[in-house]
C-alpha atoms as a PDB file:
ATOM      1  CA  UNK A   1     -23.944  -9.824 -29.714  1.00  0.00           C
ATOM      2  CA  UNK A   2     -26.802 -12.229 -29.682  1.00  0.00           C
ATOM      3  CA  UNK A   3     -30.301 -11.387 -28.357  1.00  0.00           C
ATOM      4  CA  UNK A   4     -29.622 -13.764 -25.238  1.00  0.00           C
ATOM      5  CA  UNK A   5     -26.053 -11.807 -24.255  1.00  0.00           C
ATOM      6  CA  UNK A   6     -27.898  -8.717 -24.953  1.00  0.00           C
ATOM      7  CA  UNK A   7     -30.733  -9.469 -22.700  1.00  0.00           C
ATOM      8  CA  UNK A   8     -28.180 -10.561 -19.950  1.00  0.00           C
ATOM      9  CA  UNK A   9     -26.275  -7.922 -20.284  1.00  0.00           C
ATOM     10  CA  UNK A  10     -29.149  -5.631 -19.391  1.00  0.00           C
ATOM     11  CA  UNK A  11     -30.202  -7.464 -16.480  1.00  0.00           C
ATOM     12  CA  UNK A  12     -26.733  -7.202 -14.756  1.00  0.00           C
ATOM     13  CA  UNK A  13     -26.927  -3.285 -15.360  1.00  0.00           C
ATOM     14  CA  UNK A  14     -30.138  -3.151 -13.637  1.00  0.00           C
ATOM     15  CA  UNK A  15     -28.840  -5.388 -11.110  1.00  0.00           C
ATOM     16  CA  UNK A  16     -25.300  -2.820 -10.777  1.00  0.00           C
ATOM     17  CA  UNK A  17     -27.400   0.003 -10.645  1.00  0.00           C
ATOM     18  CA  UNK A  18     -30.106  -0.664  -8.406  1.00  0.00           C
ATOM     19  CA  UNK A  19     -27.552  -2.160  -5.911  1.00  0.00           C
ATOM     20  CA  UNK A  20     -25.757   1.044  -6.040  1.00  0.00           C
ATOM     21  CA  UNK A  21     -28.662   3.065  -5.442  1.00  0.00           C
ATOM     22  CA  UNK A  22     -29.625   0.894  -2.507  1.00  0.00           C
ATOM     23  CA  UNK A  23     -25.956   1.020  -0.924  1.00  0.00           C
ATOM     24  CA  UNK A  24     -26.165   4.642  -1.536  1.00  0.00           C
ATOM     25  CA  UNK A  25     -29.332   5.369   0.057  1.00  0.00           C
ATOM     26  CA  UNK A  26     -29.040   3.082   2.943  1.00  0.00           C
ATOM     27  CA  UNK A  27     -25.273   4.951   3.945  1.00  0.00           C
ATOM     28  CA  UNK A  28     -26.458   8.234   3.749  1.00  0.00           C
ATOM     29  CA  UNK A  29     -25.253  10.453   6.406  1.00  0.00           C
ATOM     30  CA  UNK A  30     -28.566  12.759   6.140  1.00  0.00           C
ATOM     31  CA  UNK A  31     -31.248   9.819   8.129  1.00  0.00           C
ATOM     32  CA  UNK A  32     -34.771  11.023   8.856  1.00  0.00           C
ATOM     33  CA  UNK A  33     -35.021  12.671  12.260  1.00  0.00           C
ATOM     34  CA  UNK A  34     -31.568  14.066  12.196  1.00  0.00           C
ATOM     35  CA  UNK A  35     -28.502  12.359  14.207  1.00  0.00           C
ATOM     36  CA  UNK A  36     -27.068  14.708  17.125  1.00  0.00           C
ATOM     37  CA  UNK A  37     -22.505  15.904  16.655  1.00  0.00           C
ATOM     38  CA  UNK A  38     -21.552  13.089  18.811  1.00  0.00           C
ATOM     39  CA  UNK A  39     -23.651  10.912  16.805  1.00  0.00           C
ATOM     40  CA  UNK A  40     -22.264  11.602  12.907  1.00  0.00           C
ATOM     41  CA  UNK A  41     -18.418  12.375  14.226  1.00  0.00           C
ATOM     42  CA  UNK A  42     -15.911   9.096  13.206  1.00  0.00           C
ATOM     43  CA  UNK A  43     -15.128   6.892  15.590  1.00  0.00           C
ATOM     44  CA  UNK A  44     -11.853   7.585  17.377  1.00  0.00           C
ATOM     45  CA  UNK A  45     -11.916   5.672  20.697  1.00  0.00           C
ATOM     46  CA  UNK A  46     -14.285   8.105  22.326  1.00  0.00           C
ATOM     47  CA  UNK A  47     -11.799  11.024  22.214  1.00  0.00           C
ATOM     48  CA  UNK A  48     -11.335  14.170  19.830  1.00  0.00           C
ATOM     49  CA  UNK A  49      -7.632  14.181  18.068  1.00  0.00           C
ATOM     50  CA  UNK A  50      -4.982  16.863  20.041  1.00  0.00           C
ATOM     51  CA  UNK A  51      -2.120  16.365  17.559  1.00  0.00           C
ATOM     52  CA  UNK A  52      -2.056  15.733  13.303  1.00  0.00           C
ATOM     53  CA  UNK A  53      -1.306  12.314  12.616  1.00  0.00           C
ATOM     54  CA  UNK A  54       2.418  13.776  11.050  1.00  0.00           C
ATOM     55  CA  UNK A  55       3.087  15.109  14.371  1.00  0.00           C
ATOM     56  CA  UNK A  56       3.141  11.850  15.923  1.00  0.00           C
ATOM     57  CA  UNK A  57       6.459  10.335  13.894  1.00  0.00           C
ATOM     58  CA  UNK A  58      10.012  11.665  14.191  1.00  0.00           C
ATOM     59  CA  UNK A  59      11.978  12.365  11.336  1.00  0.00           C
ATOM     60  CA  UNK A  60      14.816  10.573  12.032  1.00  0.00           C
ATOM     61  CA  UNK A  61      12.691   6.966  11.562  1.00  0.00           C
ATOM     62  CA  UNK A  62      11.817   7.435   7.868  1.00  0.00           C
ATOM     63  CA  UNK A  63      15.691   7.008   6.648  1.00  0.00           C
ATOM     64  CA  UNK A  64      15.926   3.600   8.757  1.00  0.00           C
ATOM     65  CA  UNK A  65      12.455   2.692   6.872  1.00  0.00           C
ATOM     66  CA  UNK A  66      14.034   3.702   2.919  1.00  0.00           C
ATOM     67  CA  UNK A  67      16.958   1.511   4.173  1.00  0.00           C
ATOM     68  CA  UNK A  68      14.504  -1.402   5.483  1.00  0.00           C
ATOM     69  CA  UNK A  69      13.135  -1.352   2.746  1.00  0.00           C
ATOM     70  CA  UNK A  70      16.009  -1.741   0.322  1.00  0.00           C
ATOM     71  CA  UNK A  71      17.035  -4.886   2.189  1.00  0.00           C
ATOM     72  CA  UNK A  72      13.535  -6.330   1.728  1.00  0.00           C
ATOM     73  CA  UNK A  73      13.867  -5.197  -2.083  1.00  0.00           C
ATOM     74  CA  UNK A  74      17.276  -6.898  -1.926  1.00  0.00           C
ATOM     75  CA  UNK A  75      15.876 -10.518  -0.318  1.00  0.00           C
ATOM     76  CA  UNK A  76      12.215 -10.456  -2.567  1.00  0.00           C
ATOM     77  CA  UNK A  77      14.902 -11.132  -5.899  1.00  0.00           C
ATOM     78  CA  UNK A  78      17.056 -13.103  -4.363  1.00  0.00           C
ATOM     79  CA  UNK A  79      15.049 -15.820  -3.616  1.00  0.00           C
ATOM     80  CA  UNK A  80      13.509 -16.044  -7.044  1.00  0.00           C
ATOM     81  CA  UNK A  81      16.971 -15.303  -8.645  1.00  0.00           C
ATOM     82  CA  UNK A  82      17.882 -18.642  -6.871  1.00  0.00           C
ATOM     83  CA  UNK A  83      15.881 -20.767  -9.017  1.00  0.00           C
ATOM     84  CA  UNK A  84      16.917 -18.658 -12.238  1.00  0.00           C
ATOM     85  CA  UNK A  85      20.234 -19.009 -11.221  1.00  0.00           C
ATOM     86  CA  UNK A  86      20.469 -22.892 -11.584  1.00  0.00           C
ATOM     87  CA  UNK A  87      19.273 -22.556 -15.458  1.00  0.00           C
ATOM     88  CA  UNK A  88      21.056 -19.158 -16.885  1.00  0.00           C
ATOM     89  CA  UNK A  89      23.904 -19.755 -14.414  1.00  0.00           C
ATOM     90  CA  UNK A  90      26.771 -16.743 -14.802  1.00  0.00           C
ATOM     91  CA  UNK A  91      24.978 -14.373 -16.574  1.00  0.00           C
ATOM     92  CA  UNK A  92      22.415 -14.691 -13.554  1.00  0.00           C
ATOM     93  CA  UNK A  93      25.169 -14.466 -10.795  1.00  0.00           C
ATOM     94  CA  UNK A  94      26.461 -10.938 -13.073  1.00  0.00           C
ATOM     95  CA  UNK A  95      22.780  -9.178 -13.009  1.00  0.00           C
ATOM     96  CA  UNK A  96      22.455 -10.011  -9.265  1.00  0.00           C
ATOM     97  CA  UNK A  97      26.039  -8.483  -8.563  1.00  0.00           C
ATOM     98  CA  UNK A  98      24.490  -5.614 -10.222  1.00  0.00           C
ATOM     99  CA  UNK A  99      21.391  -5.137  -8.601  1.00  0.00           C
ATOM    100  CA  UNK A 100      23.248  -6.025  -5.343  1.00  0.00           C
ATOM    101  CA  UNK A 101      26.045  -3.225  -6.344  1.00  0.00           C
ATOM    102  CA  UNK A 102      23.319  -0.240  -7.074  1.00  0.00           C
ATOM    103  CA  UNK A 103      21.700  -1.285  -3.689  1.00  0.00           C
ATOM    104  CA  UNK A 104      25.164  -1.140  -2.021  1.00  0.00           C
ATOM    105  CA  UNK A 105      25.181   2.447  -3.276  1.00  0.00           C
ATOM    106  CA  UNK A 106      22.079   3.351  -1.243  1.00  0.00           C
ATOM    107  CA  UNK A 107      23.085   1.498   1.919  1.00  0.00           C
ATOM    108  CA  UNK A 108      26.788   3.080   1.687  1.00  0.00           C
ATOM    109  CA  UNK A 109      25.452   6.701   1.345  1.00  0.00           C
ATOM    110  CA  UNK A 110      23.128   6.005   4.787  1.00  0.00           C
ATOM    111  CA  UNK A 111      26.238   4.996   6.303  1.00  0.00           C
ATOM    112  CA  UNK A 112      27.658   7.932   5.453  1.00  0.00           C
ATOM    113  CA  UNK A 113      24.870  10.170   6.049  1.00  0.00           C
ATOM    114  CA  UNK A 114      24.746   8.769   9.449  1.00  0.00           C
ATOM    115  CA  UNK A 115      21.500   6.254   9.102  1.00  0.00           C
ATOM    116  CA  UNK A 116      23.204   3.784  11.469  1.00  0.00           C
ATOM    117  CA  UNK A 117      23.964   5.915  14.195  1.00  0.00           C
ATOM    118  CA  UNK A 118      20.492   5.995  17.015  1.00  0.00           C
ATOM    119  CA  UNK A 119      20.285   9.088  18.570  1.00  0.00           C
END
């Protein structure tokens, strides 16, 4: 390292650490003069929370959501298997009817578990 990258390397230190100090100071939650509860408690529309934010979500949604999310999984490759498909050709159209069979796996066990069925 050369005098001049040295040098510059130093200054942006100072400049890192002196910024952080200054962020840190200036976000404090201890101010001079001491802010009342109401004051210091996060904002959450003017209202204290009744219920855990777990509470608020059935069970039943979170197996639709693991299925949504293997069809998104599912389109994400396709689209850019599309474009590989045109130069590999068959060997592409036999690791998509792979990845398409294990997904099928996943969608055919919510089926059976019952996934599809809105109570």
């Amino acid at each position: 390292m050369s005098h001049d990258q040295l040098l510059q390397f130093a200054v942006m230190l100072c400049v890192a650490l002196s910024t952080a100090v200054v962020a840190a100071l200036v976000a404090s939650p201890h101010k001079p003069g001491g802010a009342s509860w109401p004051q210091r408690a996060p904002f959450l529309g003017g209202g204290t929370m009744a219920t855990h934010a777990w509470q608020r979500y059935h069970l039943r949604y979170y197996p639709m959501t693991l299925l949504f999310i293997a069809f998104e999984m599912e389109m994400m490759f396709m689209y850019p298997w599309a474009v590989v498909y045109v130069a590999e050709g068959i060997k592409a159209l036999g690791e998509m009817g792979m990845f398409l069979a294990i997904l099928s796996v996943g969608i055919l066990y919510a089926w059976r578990e019952g996934v599809f069925r809105w109570q």
